[in-house]
C-alpha atoms as a PDB file:
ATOM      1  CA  UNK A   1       0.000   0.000   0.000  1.00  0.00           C
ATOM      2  CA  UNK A   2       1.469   3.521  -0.702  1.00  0.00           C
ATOM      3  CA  UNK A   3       2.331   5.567   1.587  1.00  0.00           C
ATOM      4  CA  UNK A   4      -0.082   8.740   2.400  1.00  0.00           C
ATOM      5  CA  UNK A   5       1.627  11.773   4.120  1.00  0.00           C
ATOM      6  CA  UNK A   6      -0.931  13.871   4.452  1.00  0.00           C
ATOM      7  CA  UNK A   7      -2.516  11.050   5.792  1.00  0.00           C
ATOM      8  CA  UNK A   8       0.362  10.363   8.207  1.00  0.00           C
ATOM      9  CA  UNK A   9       0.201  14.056   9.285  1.00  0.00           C
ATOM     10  CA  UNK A  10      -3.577  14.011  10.320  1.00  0.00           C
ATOM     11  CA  UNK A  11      -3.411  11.504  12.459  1.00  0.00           C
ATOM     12  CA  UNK A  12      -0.296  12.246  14.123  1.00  0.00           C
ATOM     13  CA  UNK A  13      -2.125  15.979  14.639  1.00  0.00           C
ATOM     14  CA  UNK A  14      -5.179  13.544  16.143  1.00  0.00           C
ATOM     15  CA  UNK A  15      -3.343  11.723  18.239  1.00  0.00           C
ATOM     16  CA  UNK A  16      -1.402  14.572  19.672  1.00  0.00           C
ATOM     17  CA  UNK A  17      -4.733  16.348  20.440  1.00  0.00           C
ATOM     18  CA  UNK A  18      -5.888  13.430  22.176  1.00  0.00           C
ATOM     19  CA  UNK A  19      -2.697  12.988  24.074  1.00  0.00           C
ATOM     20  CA  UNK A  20      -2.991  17.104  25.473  1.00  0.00           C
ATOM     21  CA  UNK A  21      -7.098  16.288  26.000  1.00  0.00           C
ATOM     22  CA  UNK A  22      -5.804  13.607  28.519  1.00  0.00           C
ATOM     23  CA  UNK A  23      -3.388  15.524  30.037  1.00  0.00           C
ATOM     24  CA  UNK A  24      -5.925  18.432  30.611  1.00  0.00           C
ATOM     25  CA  UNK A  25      -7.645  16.293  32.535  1.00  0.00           C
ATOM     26  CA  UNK A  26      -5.441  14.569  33.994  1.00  0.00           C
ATOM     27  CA  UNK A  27      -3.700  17.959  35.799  1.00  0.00           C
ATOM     28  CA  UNK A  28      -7.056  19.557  36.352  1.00  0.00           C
ATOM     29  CA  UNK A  29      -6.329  22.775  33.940  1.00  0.00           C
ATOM     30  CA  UNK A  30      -8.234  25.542  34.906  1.00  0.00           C
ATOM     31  CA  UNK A  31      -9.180  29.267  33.190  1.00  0.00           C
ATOM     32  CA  UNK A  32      -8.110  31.975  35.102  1.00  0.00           C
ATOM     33  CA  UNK A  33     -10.728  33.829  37.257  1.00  0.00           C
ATOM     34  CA  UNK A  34     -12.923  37.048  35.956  1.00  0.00           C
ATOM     35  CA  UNK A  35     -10.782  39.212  37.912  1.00  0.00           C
ATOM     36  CA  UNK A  36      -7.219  37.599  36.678  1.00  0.00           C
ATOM     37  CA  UNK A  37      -6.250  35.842  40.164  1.00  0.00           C
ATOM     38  CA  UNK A  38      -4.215  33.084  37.955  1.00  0.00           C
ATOM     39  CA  UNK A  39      -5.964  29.441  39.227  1.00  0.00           C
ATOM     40  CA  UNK A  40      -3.275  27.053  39.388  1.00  0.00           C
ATOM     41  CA  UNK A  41      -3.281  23.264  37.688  1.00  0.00           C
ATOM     42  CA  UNK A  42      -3.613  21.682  40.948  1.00  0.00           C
ATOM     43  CA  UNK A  43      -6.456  23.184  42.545  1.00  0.00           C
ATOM     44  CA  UNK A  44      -7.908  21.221  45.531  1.00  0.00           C
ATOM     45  CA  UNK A  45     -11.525  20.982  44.934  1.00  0.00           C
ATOM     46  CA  UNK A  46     -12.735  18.598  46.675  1.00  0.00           C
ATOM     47  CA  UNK A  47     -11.825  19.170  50.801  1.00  0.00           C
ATOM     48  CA  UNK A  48     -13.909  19.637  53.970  1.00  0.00           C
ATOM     49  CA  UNK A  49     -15.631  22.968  55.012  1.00  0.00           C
ATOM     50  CA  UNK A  50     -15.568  22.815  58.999  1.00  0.00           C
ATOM     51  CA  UNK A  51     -17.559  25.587  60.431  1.00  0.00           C
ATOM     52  CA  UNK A  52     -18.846  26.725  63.718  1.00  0.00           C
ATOM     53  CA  UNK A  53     -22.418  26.400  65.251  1.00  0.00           C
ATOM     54  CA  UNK A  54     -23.618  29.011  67.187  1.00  0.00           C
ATOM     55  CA  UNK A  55     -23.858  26.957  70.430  1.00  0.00           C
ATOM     56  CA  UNK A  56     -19.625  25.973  69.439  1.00  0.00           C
ATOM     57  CA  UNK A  57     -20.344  23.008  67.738  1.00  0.00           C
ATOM     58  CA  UNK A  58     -17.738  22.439  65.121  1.00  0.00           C
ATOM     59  CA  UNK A  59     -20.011  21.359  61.690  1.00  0.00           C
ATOM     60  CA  UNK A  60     -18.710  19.452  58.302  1.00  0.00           C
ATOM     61  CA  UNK A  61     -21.778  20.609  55.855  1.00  0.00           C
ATOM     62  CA  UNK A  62     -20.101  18.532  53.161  1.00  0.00           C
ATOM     63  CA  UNK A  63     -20.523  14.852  52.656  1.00  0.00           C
ATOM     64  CA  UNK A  64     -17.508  14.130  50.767  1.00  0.00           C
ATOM     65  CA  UNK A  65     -16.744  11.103  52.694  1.00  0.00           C
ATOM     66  CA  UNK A  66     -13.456  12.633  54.085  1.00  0.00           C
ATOM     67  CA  UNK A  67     -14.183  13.061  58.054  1.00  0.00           C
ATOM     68  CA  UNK A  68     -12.183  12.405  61.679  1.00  0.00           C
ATOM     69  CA  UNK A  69     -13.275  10.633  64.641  1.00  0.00           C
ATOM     70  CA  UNK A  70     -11.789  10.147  68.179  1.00  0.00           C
ATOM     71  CA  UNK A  71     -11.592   6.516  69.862  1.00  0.00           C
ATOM     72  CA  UNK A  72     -11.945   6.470  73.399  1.00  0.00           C
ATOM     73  CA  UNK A  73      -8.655   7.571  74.138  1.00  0.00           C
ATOM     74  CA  UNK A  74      -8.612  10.248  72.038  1.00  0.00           C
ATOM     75  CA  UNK A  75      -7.005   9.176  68.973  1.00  0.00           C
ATOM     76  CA  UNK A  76      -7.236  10.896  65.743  1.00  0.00           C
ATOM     77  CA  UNK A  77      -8.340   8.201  63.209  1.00  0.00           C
ATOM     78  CA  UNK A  78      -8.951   9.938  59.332  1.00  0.00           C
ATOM     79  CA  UNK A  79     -11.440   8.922  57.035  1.00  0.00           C
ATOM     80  CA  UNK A  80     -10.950   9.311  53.290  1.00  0.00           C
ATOM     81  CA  UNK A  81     -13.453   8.874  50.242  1.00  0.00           C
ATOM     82  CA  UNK A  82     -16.377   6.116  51.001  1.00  0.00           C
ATOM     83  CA  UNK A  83     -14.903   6.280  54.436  1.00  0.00           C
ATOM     84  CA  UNK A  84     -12.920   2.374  53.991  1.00  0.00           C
ATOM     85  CA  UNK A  85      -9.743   3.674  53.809  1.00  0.00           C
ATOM     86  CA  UNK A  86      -9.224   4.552  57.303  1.00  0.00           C
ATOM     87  CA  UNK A  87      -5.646   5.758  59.208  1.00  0.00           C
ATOM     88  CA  UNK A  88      -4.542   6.916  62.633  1.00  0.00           C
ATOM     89  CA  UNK A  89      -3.208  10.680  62.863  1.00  0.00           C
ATOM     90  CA  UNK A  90       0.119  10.748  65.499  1.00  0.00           C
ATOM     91  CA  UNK A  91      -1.912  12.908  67.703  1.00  0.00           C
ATOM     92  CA  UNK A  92      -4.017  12.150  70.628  1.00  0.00           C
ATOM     93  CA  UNK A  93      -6.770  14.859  71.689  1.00  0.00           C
ATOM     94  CA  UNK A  94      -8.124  15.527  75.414  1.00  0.00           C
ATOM     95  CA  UNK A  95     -11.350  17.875  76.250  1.00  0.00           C
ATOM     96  CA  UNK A  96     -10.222  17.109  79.698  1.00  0.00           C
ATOM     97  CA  UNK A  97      -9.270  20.450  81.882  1.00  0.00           C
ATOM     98  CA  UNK A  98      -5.591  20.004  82.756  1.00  0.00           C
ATOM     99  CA  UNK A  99      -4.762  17.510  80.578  1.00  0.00           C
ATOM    100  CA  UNK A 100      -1.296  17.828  78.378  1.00  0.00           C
ATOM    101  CA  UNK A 101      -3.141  17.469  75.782  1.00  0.00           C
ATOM    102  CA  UNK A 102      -4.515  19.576  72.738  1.00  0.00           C
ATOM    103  CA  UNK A 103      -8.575  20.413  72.702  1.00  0.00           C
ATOM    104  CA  UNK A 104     -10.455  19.028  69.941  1.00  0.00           C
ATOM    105  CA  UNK A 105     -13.042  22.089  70.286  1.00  0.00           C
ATOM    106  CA  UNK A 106      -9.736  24.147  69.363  1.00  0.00           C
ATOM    107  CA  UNK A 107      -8.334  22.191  66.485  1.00  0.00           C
ATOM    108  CA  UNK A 108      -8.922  22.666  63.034  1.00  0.00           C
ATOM    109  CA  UNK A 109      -9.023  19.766  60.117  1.00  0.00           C
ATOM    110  CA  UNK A 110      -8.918  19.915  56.699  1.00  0.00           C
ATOM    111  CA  UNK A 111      -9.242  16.636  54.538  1.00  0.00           C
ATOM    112  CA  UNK A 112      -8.933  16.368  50.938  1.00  0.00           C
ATOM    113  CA  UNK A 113      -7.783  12.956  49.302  1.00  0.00           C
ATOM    114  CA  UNK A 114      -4.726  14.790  48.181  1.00  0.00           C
ATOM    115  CA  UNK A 115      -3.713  16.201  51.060  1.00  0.00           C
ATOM    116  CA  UNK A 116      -4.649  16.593  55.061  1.00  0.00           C
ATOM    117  CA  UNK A 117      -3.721  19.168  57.701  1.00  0.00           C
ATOM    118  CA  UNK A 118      -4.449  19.293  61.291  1.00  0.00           C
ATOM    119  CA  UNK A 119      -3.706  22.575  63.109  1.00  0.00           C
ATOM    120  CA  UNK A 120      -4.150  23.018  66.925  1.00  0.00           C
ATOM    121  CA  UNK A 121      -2.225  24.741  69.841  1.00  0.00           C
ATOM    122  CA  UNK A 122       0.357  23.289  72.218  1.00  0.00           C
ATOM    123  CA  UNK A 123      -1.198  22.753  76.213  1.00  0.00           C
ATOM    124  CA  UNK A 124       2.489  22.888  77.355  1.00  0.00           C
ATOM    125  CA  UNK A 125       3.812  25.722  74.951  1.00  0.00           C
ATOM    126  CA  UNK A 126       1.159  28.063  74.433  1.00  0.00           C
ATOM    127  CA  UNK A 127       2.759  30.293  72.648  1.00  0.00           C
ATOM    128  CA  UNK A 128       2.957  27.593  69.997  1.00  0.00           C
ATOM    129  CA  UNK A 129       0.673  26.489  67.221  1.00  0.00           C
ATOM    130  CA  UNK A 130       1.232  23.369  65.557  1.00  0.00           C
ATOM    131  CA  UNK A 131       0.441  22.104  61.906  1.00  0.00           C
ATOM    132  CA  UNK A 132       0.986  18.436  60.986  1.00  0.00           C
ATOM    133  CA  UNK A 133       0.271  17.733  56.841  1.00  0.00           C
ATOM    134  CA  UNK A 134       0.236  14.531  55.091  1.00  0.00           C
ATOM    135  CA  UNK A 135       0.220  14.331  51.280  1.00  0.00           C
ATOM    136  CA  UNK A 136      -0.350  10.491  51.156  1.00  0.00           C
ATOM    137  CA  UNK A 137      -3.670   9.248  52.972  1.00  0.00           C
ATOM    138  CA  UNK A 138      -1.682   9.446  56.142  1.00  0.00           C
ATOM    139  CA  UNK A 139       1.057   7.364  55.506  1.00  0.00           C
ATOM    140  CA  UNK A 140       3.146   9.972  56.814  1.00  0.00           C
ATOM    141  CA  UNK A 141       3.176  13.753  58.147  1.00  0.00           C
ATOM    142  CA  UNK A 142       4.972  16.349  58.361  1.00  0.00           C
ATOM    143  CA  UNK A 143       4.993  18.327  61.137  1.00  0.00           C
ATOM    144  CA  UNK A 144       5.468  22.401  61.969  1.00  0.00           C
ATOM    145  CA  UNK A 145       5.495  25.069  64.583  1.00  0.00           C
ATOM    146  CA  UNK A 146       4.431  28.872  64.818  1.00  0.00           C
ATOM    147  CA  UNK A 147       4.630  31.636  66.961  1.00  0.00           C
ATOM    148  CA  UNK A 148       1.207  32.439  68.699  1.00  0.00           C
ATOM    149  CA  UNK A 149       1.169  34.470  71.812  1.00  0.00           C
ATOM    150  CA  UNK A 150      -2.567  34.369  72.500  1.00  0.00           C
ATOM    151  CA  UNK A 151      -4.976  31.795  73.363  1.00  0.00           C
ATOM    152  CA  UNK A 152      -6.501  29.913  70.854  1.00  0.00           C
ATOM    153  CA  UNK A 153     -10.836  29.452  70.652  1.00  0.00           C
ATOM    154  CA  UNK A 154     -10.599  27.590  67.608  1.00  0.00           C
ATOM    155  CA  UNK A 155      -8.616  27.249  64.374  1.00  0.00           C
ATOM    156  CA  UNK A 156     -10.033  26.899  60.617  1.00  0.00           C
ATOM    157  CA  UNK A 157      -7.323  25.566  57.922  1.00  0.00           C
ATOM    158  CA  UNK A 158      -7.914  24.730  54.688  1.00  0.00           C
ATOM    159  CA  UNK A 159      -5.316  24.331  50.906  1.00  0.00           C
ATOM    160  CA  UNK A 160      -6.749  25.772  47.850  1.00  0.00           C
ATOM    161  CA  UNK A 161      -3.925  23.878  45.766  1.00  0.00           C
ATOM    162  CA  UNK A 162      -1.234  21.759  46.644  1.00  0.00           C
ATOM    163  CA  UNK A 163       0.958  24.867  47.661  1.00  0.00           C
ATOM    164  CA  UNK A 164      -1.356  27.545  48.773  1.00  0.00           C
ATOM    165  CA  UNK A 165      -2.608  27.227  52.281  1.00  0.00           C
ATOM    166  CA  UNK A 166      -4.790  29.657  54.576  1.00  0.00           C
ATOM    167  CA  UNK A 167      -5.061  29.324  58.094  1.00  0.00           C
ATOM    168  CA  UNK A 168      -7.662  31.794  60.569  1.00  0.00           C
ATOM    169  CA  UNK A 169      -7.105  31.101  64.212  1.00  0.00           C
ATOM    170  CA  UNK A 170      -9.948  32.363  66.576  1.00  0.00           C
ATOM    171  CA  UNK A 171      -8.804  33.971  69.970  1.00  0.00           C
ATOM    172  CA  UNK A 172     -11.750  34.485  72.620  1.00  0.00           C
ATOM    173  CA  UNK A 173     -12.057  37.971  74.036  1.00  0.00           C
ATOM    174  CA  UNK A 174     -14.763  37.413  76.262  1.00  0.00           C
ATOM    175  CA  UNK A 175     -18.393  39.365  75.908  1.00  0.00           C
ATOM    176  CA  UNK A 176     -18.725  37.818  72.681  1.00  0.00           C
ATOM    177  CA  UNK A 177     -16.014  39.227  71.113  1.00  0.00           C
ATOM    178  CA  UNK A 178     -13.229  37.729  69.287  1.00  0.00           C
ATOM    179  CA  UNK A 179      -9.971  38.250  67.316  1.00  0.00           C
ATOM    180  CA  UNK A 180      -8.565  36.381  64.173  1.00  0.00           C
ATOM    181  CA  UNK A 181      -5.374  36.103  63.010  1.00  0.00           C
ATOM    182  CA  UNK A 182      -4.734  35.115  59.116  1.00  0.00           C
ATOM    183  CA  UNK A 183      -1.855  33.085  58.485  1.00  0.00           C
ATOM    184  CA  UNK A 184      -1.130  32.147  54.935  1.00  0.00           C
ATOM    185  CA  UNK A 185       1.724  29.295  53.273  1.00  0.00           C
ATOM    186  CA  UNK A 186       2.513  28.990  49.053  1.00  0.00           C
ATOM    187  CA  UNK A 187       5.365  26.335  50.223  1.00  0.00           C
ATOM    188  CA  UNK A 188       2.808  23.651  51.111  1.00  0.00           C
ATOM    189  CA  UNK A 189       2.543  24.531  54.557  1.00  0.00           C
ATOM    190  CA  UNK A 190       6.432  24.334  55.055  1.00  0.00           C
ATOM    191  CA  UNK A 191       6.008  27.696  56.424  1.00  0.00           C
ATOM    192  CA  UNK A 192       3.505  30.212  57.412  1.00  0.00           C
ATOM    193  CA  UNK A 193       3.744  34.080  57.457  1.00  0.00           C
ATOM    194  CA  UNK A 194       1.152  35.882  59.649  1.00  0.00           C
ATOM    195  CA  UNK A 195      -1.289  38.124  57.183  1.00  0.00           C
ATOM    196  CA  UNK A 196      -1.301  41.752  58.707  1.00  0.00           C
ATOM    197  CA  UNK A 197      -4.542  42.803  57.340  1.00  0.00           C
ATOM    198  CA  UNK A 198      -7.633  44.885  58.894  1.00  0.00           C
ATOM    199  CA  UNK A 199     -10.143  41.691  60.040  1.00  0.00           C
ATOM    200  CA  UNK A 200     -10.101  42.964  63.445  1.00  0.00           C
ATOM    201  CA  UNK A 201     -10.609  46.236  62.531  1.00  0.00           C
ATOM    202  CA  UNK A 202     -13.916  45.516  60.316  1.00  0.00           C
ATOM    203  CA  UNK A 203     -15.004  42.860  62.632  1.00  0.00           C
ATOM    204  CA  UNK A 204     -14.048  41.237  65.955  1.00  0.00           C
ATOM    205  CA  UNK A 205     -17.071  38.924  66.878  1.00  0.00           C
ATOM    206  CA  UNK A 206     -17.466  35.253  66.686  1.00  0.00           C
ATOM    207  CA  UNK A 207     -16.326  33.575  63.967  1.00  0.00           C
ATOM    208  CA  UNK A 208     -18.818  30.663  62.600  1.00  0.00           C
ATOM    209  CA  UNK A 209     -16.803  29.913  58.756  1.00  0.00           C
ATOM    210  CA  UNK A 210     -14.054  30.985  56.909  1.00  0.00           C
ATOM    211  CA  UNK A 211     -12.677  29.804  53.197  1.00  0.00           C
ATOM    212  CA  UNK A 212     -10.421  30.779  50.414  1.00  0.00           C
ATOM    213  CA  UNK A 213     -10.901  30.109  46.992  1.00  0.00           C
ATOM    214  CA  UNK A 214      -7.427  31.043  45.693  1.00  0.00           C
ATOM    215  CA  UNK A 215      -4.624  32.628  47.425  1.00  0.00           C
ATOM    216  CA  UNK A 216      -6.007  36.180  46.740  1.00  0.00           C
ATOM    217  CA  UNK A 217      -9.991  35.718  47.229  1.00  0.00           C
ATOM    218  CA  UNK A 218     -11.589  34.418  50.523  1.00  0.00           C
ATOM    219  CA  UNK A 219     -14.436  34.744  53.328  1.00  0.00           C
ATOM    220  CA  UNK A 220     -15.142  34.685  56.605  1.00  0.00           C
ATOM    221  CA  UNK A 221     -18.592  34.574  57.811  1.00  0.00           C
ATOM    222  CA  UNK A 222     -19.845  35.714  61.583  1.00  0.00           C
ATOM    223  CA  UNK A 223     -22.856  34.087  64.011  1.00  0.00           C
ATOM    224  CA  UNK A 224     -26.104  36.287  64.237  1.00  0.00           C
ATOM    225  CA  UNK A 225     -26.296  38.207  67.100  1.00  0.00           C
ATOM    226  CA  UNK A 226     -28.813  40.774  68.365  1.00  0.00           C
ATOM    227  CA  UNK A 227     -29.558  41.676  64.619  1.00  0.00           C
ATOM    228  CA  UNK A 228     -29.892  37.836  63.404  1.00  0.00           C
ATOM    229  CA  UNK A 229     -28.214  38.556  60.383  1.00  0.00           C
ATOM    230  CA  UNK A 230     -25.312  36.889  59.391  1.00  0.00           C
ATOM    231  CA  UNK A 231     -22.999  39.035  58.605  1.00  0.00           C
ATOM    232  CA  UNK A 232     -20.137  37.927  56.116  1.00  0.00           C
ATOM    233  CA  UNK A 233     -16.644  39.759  54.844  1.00  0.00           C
ATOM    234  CA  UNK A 234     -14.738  38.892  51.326  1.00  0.00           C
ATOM    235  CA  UNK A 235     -10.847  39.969  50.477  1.00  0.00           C
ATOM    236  CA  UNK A 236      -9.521  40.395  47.438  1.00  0.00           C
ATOM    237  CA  UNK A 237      -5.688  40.506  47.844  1.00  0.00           C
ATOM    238  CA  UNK A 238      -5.052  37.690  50.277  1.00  0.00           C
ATOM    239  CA  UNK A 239      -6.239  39.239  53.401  1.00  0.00           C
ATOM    240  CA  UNK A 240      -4.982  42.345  53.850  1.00  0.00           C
ATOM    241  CA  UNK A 241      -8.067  44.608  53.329  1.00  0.00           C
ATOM    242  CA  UNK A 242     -11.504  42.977  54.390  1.00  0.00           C
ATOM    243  CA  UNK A 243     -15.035  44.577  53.470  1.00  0.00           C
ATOM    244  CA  UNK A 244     -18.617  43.175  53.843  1.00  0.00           C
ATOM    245  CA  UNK A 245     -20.681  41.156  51.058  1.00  0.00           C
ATOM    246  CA  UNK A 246     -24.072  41.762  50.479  1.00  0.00           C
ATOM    247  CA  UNK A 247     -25.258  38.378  49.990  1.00  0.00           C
ATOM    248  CA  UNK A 248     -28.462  39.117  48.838  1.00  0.00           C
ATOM    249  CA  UNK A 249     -30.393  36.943  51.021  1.00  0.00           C
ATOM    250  CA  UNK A 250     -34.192  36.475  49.567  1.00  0.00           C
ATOM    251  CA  UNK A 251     -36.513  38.605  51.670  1.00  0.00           C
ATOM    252  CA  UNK A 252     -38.463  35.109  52.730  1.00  0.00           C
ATOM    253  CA  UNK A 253     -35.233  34.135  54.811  1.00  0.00           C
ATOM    254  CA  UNK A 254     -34.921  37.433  56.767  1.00  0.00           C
ATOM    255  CA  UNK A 255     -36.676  36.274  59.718  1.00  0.00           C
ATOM    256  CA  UNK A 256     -34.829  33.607  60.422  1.00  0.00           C
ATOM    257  CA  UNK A 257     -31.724  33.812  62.447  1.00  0.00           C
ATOM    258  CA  UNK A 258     -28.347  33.764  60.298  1.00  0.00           C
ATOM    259  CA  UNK A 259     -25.112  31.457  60.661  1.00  0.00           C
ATOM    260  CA  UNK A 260     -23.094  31.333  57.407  1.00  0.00           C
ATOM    261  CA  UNK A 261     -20.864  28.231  56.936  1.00  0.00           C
ATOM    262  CA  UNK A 262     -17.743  27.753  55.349  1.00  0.00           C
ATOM    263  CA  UNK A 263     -17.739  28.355  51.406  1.00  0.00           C
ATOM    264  CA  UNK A 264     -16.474  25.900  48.997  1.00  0.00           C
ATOM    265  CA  UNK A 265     -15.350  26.001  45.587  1.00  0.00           C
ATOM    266  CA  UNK A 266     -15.652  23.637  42.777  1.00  0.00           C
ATOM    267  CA  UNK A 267     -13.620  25.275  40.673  1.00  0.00           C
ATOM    268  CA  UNK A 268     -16.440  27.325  39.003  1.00  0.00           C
ATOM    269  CA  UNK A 269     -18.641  28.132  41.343  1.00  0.00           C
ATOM    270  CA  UNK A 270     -18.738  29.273  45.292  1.00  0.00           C
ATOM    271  CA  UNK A 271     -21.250  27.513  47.271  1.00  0.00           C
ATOM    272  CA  UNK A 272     -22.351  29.295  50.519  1.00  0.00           C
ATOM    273  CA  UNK A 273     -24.243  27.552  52.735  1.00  0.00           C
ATOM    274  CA  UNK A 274     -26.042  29.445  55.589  1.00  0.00           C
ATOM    275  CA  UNK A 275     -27.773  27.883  58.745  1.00  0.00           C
ATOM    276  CA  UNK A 276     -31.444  29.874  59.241  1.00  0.00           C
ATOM    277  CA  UNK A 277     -32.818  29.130  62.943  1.00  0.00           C
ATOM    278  CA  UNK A 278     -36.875  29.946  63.208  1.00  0.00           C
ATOM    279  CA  UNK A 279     -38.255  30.698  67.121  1.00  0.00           C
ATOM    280  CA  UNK A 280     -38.860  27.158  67.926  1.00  0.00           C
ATOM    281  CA  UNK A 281     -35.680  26.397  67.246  1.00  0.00           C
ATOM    282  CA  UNK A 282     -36.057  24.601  63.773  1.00  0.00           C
ATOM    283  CA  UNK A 283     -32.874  24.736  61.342  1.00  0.00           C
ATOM    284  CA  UNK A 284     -32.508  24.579  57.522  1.00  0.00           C
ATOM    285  CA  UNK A 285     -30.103  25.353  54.972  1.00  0.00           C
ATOM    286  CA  UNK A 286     -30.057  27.929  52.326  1.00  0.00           C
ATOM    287  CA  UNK A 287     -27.380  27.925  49.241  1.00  0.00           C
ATOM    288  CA  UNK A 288     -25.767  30.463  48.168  1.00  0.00           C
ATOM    289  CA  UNK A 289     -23.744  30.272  44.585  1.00  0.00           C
ATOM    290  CA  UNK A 290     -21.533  33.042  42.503  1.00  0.00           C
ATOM    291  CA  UNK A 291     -20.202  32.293  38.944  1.00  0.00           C
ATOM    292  CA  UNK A 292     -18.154  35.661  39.362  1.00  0.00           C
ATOM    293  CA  UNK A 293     -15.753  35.313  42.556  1.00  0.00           C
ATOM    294  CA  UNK A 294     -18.130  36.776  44.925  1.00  0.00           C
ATOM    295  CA  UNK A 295     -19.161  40.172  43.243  1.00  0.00           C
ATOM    296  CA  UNK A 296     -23.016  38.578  43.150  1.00  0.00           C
ATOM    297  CA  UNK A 297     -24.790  35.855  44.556  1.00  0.00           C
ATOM    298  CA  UNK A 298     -28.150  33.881  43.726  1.00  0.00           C
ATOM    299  CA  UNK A 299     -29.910  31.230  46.277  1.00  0.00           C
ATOM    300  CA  UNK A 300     -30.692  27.718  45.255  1.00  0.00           C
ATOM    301  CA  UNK A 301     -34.340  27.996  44.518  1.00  0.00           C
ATOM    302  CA  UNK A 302     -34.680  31.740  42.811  1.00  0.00           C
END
């Protein structure tokens, strides 16, 4: 049979396309954002969103499968995926008074079945707060320290990709006030640097959810109060500046007391989730998406 090169060339121009298809999915490729924060080929997608009730509870909202439990003695045990593939974290947790231990009301988890990070503070060094990360289902950690010379109320961690990190630790005031401190890593959570921005300054109450969707955009979301409105600030450049998002909640909800959770991402969209608490006590769930990094917002049934 003769040989075709034309031929030759349009298949070797198929295959080649099929070859850079695959890879594309392979690595997760993803556009850039409206407003140019560059999204990087290894976005995380898929972790946990721990929040805070607003009796203290800590809440997962999303059923991933990826979840942590505590044996008797306090022993970290991880879930991952369908929740078969189980290992033991090397750390032990107390909610005993006194004990050397660190609280599990003040520890913060993130799980993702690429990578999982457990931040809390050190009993015996309290000027200390700990991070331990494993990149393989647990099969080993790695473990760091950081300055923290205040006590700690509770800690929310989370990776948008395999590099970029965020990290808001809560520090009780007392009168139902309290202070956050941003801590950010691009090294994989090799180290942290502390994120000087205004949070405090905007708002100092209690924290109930907090969530990045790249290392420039994130939220942080505050229990109702007097007001019952949730009340929930977005930044733009990684934390330094903070200012309030008008979420647009439909007028039907406004009654209802107000406790946004943590946001996730899915790599197109930002799902907010917000807790609404009638008089009797009664709780359900609103969602709130944006297609457009935060600038507007529509609920799951409008």
């Amino acid at each position: 049979m003769k040989f075709n090169k034309k031929l030759a060339w349009m298949s070797a121009l198929a295959a080649l396309a099929l070859i850079l298809a695959g890879c594309a999915t392979t690595f997760g490729v993803v556009k850039n954002s409206d407003n140019g924060a560059k999204l990087e080929t290894n976005v995380i997608t898929d972790g946990t969103a721990y929040s805070r009730k607003a009796d203290g509870t800590v809440y997962n909202w999303r059923h991933i499968g990826g979840s942590y439990s505590l044996d008797e003695g306090g022993n970290v045990t991880i879930s991952y995926g369908d929740g078969m593939n189980s290992v033991k974290a090397p750390l032990v947790l107390s909610s005993d008074v006194g004990d050397a231990k660190p609280n599990p009301e003040n520890t913060g988890f993130f799980i993702s079945d690429e990578l999982t990070a457990i931040a809390y503070g050190e009993p015996d060094s309290p000027a200390l707060i700990t991070v331990i990360k494993s990149v393989d289902r647990g099969k080993s950690w790695d473990k760091v320290s950081i300055d923290f010379d205040n006590n700690v109320s509770w800690i929310n961690i989370g990776f948008t990709t395999k590099n970029d990190g965020w990290m808001v630790i809560c520090s009780f005031v007392g009168m139902g006030q309290e202070l956050h401190y941003l801590y950010t890593t691009s090294d994989g959570g090799k180290s942290w640097m502390f994120v000087d921005g205004n949070i405090n300054d905007v708002y100092n109450r209690m924290l109930s959810s907090a969530g990045f969707i790249n290392d420039k955009i994130g939220f942080v979301g505050f229990r109702y109060e007097s007001d019952s409105q949730a009340m929930i600030y977005m930044t733009q450049d990684g934390g330094l500046t903070w200012s309030k998002v008008n979420i647009g909640l439909p007028e039907e909800y406004q009654k209802y007391k107000q406790t946004p959770l943590s946001p996730a991402f899915d790599g197109e969209n930002i799902v907010l989730p917000i807790l609404l608490t009638n008089e009797k006590g009664e709780v359900k769930t609103v969602y709130m998406t944006s297609s457009d990094d935060g600038r507007s917002w529509k609920s799951d049934n409008s």
